[in-house]
Protein backbone atom coordinates (compact mmCIF):
# COMPACT_ATOMS: atom_id res chain seq x y z
CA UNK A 1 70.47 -28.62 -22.24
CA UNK A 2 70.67 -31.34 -19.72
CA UNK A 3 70.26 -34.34 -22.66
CA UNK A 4 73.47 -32.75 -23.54
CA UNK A 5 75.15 -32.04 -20.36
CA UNK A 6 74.19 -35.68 -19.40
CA UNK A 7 76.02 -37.26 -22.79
CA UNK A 8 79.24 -34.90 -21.94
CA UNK A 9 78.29 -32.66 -24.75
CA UNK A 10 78.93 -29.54 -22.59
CA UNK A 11 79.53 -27.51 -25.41
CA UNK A 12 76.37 -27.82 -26.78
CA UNK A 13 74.71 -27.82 -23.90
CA UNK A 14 76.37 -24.28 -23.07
CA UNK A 15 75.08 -23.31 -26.35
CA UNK A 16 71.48 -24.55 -25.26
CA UNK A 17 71.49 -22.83 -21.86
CA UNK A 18 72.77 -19.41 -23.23
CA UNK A 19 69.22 -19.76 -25.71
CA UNK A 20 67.32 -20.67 -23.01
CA UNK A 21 68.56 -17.63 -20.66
CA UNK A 22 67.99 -15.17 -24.12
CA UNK A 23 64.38 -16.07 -23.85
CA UNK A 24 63.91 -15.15 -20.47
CA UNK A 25 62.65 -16.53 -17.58
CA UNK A 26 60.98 -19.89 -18.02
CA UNK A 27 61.00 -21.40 -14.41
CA UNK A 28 59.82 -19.95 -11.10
CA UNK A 29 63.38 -19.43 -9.85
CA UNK A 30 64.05 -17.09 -12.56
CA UNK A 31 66.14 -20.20 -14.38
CA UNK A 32 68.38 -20.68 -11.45
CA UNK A 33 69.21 -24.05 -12.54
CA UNK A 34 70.47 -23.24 -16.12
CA UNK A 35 72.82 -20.65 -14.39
CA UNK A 36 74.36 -23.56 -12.35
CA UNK A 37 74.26 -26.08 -15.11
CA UNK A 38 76.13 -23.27 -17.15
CA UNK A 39 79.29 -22.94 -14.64
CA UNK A 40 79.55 -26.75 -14.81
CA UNK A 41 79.96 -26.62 -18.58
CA UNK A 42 82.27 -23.74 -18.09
CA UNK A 43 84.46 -26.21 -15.70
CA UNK A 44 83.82 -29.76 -17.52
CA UNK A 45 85.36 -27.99 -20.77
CA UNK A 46 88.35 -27.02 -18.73
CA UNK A 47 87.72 -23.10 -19.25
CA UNK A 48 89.76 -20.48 -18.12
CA UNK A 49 89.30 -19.44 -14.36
CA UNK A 50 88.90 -15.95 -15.36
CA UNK A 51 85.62 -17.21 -18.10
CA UNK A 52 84.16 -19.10 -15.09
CA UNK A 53 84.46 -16.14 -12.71
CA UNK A 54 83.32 -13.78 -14.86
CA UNK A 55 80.09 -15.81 -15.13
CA UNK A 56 79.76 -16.12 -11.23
CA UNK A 57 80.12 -12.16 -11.57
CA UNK A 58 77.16 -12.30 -13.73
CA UNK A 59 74.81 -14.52 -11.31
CA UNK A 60 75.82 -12.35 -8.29
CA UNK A 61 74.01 -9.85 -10.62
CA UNK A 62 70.77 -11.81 -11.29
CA UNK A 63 70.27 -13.35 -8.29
CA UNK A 64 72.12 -10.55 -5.43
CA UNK A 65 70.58 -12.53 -2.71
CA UNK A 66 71.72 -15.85 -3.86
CA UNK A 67 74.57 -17.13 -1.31
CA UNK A 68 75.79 -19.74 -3.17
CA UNK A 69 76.74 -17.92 -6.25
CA UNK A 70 79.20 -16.02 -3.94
CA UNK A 71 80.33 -18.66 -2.05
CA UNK A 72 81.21 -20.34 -5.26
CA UNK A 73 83.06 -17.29 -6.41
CA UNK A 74 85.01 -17.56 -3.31
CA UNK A 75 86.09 -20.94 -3.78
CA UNK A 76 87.42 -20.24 -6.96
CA UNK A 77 89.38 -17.37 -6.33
CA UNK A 78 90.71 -18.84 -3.04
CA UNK A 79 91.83 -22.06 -6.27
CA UNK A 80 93.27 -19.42 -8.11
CA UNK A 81 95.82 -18.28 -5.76
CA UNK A 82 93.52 -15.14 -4.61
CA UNK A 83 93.34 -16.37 -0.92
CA UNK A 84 92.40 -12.92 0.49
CA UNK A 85 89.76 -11.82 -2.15
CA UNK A 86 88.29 -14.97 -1.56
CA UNK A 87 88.69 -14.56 2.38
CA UNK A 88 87.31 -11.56 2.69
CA UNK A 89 83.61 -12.97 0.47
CA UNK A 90 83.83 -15.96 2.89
CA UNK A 91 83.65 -14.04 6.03
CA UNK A 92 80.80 -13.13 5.27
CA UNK A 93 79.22 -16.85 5.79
């Protein structure tokens, strides 16, 4: 996945992440990385907003404690012209 990401192949390097995550944990963090990796694909092949925060949704749901994931959902929304949905999750930093 990262060969991929690093040669701008983020399509195939999305593909390669989504296996890796279908096997299951493979790193102590529970793959936190690959989740990360994945968003950046999402955003270096320009998809939609909506694709991107429905996959921010997702690692809220893996990794509830994670602050970053909801930060980053914040920032997008407040990018998408949803300045008090993303207010209200930045308030709570």
């Amino acid at each position: 996945m990262d060969c991929c990401y690093g040669l701008g192949e983020y399509g195939l390097a999305e593909h390669y992440g989504k296996l890796a995550l279908e096997r299951g944990p493979m790193a102590l963090d529970g793959n936190r990385e690959v989740y990360w990796r994945l968003l950046a694909c999402l955003k270096e092949q320009g998809k939609a907003q909506e694709e991107q925060l429905a996959w921010l949704e997702q690692c809220e749901k893996v990794f509830p404690e994670d602050e970053d994931f909801k930060g980053e959902k914040a920032l997008l929304l407040t990018e998408e012209g949803w300045q008090e949905e993303g207010m209200k999750l930045l308030a709570g930093f």
